[in-house]
C-alpha atoms as a PDB file:
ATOM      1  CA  UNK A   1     -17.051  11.098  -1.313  1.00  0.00           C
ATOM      2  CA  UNK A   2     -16.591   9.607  -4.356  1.00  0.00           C
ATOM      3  CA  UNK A   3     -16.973   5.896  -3.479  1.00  0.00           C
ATOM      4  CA  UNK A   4     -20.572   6.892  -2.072  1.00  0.00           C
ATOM      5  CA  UNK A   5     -21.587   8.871  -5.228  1.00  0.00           C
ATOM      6  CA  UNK A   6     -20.126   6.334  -7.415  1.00  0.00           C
ATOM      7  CA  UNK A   7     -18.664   3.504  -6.116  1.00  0.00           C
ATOM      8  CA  UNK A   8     -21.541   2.178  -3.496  1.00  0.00           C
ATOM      9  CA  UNK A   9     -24.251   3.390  -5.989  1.00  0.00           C
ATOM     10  CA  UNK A  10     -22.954   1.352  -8.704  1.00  0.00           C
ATOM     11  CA  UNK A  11     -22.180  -1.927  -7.200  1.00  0.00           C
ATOM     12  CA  UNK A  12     -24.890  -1.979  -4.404  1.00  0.00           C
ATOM     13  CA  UNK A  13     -22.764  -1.070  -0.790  1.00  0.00           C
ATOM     14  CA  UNK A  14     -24.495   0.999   1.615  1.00  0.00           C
ATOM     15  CA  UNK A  15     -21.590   3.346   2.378  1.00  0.00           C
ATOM     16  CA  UNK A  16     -17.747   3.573   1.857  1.00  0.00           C
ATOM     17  CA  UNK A  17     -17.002   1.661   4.919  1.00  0.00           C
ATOM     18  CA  UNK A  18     -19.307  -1.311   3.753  1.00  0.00           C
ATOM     19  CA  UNK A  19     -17.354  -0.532   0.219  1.00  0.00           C
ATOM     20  CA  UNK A  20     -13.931  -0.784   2.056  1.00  0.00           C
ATOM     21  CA  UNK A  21     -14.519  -3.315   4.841  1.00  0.00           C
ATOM     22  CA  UNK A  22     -15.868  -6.131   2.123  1.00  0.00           C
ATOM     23  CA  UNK A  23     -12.745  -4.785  -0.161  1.00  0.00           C
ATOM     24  CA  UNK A  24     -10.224  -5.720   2.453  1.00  0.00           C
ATOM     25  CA  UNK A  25      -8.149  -8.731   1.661  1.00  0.00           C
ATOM     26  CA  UNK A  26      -6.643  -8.683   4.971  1.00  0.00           C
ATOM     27  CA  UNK A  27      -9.095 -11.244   6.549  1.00  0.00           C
ATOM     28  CA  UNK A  28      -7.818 -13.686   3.421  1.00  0.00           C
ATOM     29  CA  UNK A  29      -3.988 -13.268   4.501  1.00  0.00           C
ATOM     30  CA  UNK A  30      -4.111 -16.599   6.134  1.00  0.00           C
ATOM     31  CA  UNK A  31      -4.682 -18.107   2.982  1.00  0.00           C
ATOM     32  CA  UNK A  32      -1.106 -16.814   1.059  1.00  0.00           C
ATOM     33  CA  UNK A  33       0.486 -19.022   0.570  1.00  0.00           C
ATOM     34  CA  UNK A  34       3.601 -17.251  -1.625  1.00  0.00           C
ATOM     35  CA  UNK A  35       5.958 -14.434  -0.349  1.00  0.00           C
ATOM     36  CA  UNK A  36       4.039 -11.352   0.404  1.00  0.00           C
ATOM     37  CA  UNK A  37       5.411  -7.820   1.008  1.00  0.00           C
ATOM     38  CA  UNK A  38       2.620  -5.286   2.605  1.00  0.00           C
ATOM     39  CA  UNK A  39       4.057  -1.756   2.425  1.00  0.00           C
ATOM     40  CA  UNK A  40       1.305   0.671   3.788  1.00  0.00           C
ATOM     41  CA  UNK A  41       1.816   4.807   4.251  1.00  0.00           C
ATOM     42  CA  UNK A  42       1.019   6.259   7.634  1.00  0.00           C
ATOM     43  CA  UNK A  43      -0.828   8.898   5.443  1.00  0.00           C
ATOM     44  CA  UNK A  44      -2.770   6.757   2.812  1.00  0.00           C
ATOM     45  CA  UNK A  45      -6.156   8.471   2.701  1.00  0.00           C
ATOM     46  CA  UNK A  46      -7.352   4.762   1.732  1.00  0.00           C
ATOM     47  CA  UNK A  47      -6.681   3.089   4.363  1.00  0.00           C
ATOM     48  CA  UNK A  48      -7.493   3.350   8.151  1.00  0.00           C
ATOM     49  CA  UNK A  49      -5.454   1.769  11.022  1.00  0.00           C
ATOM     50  CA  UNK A  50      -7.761  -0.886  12.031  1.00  0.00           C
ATOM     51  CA  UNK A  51      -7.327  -2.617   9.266  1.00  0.00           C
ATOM     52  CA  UNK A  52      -3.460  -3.107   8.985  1.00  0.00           C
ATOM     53  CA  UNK A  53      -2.378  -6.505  10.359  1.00  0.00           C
ATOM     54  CA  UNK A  54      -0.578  -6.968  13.454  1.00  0.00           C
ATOM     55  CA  UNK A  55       3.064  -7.444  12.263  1.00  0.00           C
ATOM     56  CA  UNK A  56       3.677  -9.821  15.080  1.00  0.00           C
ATOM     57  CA  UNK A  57       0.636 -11.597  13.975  1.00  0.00           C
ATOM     58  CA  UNK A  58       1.970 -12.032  10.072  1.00  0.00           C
ATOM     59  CA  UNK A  59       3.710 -15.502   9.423  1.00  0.00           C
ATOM     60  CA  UNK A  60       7.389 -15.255   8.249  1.00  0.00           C
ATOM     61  CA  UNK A  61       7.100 -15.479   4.418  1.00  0.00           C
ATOM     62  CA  UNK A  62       5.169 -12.087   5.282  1.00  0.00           C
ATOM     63  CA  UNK A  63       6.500  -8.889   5.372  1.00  0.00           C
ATOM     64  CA  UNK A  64       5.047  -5.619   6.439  1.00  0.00           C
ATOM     65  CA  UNK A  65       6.617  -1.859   6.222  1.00  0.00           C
ATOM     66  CA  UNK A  66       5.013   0.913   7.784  1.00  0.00           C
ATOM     67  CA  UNK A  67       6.013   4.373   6.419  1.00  0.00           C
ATOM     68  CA  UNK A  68       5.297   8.081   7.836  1.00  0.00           C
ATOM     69  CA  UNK A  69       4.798   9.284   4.656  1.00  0.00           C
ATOM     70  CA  UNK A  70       3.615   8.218   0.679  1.00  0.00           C
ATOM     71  CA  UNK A  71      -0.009   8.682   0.359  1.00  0.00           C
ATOM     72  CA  UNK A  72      -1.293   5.982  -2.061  1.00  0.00           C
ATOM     73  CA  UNK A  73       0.623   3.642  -4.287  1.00  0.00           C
ATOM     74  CA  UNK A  74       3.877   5.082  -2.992  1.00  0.00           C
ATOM     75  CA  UNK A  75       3.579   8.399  -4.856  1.00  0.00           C
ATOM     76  CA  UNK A  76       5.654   6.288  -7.342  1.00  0.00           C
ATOM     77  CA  UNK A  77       6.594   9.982  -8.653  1.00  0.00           C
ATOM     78  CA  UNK A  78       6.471  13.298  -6.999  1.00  0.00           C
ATOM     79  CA  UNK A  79       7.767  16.786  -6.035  1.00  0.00           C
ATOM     80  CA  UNK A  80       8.009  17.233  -2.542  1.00  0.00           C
ATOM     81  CA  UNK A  81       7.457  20.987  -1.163  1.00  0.00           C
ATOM     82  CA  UNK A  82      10.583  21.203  -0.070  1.00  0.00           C
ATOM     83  CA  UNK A  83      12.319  19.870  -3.228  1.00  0.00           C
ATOM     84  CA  UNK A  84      10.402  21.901  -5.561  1.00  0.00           C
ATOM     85  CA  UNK A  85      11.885  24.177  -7.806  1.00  0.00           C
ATOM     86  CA  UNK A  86       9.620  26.327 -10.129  1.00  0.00           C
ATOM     87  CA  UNK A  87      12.371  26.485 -12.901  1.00  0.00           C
ATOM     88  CA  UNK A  88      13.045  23.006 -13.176  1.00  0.00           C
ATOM     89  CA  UNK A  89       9.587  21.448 -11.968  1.00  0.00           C
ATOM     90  CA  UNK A  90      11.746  18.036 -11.772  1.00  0.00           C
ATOM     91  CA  UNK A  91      10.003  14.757 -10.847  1.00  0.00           C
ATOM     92  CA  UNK A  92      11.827  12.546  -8.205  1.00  0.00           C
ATOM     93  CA  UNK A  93      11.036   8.458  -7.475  1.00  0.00           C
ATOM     94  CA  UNK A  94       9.784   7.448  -4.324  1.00  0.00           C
ATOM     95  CA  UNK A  95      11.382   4.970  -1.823  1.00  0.00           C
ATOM     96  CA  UNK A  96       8.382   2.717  -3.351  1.00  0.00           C
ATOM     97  CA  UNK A  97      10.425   1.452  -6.175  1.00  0.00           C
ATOM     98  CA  UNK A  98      13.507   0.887  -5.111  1.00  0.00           C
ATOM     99  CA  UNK A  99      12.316  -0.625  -2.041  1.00  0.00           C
ATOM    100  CA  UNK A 100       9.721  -3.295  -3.736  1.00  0.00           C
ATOM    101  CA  UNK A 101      12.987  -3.989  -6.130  1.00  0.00           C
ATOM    102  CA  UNK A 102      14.614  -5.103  -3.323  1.00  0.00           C
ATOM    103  CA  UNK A 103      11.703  -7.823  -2.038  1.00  0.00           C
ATOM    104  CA  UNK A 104      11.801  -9.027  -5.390  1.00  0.00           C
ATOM    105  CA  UNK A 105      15.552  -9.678  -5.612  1.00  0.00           C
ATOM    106  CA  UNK A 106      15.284 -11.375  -2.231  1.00  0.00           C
ATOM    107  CA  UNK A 107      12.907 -13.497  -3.510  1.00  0.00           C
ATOM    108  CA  UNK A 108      14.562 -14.767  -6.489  1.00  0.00           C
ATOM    109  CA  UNK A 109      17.862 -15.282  -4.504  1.00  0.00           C
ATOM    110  CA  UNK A 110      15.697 -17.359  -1.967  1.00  0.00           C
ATOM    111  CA  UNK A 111      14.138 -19.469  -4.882  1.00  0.00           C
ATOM    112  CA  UNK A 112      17.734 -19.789  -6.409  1.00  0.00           C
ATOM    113  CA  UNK A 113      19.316 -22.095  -3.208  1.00  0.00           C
END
């Protein structure tokens, strides 16, 4: 809805799929060349199953995680219904963090043999 009203208008796509299919870098993920992590949500509004790579297809400095769950960007911070408390209205992290923390550690211990 609001790619077409804004998005499409503005920069001359016909509809949000033209907007999103010519947005897709995942026809250029032959040419990465560096370490690459994908981590994509199940439930990302943004982003439809036909257009997440094969894993098996993905050459090995290529990672990709598939998770049932964190919307868009990880929901870097959120309150779960389950978790939420309406005295404390406390914000917890997401796996998102901790677990792109962890690519980047393995990275620097690869570059460091």
């Amino acid at each position: 809805d609001l790619e077409e009203a804004s998005i499409c208008r503005m920069y001359g796509f016909r509809d949000a799929v033209d907007y999103y299919e010519q947005s897709s870098c995942v026809d250029q993920l032959d040419r990465v060349s560096v370490p690459l992590y994908i981590i994509n949500a199940k439930d990302d509004p943004f982003f439809e199953g036909d257009r997440i790579p094969d894993p098996s297809s993905l050459p090995t400095h290529m990672k990709l995680s598939m998770t049932d769950h964190g919307g868009h960007c990880g929901k870097i911070l959120h309150v779960t219904d389950s978790e939420y408390n309406e005295n404390a209205n406390l914000l917890k992290s997401s796996w998102m963090p901790t677990e792109l923390a962890r690519f980047v550690r393995h990275i620097n211990d690869e570059d460091s043999k």
